[in-house]
Protein backbone atom coordinates (compact mmCIF):
# COMPACT_ATOMS: atom_id res chain seq x y z
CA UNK A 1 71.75 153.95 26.26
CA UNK A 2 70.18 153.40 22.88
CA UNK A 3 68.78 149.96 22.95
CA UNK A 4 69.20 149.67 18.74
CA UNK A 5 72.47 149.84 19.18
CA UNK A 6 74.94 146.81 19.34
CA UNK A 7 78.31 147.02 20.31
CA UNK A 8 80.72 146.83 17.19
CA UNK A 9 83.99 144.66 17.92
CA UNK A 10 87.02 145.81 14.90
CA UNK A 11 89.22 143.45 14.26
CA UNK A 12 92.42 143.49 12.05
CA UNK A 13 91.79 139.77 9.92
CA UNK A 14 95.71 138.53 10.80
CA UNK A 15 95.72 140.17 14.74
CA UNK A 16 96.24 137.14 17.26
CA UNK A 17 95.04 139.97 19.43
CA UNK A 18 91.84 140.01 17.53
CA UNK A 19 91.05 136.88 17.46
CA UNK A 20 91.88 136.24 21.37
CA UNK A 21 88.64 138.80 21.75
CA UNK A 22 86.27 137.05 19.54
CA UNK A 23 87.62 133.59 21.03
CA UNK A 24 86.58 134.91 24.92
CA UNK A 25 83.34 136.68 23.39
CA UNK A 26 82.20 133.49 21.81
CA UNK A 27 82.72 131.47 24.87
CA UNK A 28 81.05 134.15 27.14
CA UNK A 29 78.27 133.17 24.84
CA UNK A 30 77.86 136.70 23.96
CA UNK A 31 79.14 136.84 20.38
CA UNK A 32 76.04 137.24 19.07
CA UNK A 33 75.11 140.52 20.74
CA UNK A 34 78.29 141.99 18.64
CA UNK A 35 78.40 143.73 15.22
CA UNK A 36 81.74 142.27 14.07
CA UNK A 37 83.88 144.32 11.63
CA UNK A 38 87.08 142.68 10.21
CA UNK A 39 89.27 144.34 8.26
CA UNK A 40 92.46 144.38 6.59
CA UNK A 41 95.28 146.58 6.98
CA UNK A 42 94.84 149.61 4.79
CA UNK A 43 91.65 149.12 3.51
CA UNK A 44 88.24 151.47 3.80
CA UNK A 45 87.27 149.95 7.30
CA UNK A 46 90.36 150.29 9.06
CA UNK A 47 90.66 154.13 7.71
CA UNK A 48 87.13 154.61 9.14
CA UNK A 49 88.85 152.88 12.26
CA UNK A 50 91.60 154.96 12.88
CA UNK A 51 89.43 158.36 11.72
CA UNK A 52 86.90 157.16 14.79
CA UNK A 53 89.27 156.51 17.61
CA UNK A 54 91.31 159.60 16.94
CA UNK A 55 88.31 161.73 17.22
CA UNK A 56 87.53 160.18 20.08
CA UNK A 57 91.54 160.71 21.72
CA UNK A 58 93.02 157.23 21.63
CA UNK A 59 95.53 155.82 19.64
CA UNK A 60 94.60 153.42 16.61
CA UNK A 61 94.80 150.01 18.04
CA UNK A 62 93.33 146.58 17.48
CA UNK A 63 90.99 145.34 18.53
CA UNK A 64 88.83 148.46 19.18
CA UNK A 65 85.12 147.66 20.55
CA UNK A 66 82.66 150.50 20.62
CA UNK A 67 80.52 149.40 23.27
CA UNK A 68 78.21 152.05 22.95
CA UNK A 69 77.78 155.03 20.95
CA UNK A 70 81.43 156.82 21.79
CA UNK A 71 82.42 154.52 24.09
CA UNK A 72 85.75 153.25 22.86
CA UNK A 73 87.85 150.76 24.21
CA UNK A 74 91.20 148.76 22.68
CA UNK A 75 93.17 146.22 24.29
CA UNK A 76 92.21 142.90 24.02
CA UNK A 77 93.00 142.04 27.58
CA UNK A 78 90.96 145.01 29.49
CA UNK A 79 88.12 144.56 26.59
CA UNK A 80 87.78 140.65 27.40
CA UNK A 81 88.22 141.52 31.40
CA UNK A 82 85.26 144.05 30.73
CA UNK A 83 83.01 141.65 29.19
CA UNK A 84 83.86 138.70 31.42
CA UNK A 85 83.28 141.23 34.46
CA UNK A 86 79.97 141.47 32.94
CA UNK A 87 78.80 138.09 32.32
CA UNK A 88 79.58 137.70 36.06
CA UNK A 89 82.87 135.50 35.25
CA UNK A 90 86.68 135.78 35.16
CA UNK A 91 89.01 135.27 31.94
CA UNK A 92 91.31 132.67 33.81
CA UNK A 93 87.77 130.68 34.17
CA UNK A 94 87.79 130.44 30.22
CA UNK A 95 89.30 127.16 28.79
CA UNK A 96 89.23 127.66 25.19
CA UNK A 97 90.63 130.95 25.82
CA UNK A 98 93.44 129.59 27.90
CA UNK A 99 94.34 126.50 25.27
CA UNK A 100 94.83 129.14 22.59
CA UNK A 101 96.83 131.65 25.32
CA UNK A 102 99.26 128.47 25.96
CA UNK A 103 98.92 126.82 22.64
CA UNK A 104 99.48 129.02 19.55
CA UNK A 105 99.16 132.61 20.94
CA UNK A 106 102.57 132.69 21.70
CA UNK A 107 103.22 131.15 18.13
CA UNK A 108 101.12 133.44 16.47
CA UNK A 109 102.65 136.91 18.01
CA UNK A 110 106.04 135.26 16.92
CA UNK A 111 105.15 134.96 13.18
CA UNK A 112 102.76 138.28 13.68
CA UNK A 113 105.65 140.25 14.77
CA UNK A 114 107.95 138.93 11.71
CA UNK A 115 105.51 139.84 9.34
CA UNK A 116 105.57 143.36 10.77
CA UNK A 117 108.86 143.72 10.71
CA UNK A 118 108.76 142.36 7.08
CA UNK A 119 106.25 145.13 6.40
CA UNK A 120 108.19 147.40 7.38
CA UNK A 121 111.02 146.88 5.74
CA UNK A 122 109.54 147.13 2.73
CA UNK A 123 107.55 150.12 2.99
């Protein structure tokens, strides 16, 4: 493992899925050990995104963490398990994590979803 190299966490600036990663990251305490890239949709960082995880085989999705040189992962809920798993605790063991699951998460995905939808309709 290269020890220059710090794990780079993408995240899409309006994603409630995003922002449930850096939430758990900052209260693993671990934030700081993360280059964080946000981005908005269409713009040079999230075609540099999608350009990396395709060569790499997965499907454009955020967030995306490369954890190490190659090593791709999306999906907020296996990427905070990972990191959790590593700082020798358990996501359900995270309050601030759980007050935004039960507070405005489910909010959030509401309005995210609409906006989507909006999105698409107009493309």
């Amino acid at each position: 493992m290269n020890p220059q190299f710090r794990p780079r966490a993408w995240l899409l600036a309006s994603c409630p899925f995003c922002l449930k990663l850096r939430i758990a990251l900052t209260e693993l305490g671990i934030a700081d050990r993360f280059e964080f890239i946000v981005f908005e949709k269409g713009d040079d960082a999230e075609a540099e995104l999608r350009r990396k995880l395709e060569a790499a085989g997965i499907e454009p999705s955020y967030p995306a963490v490369e954890a190490a040189p190659g090593d791709w992962q999306t999906e907020s809920d296996a990427l905070i398990a990972r990191y959790a798993r590593q700082e020798g605790r358990e996501p359900d063991d995270l309050p601030l994590l759980a007050y935004y699951l039960r507070g405005v998460f489910p909010k959030f995905i509401e309005l995210y979803k609409e906006h989507l939808a909006r999105e698409s309709a107009n493309a």
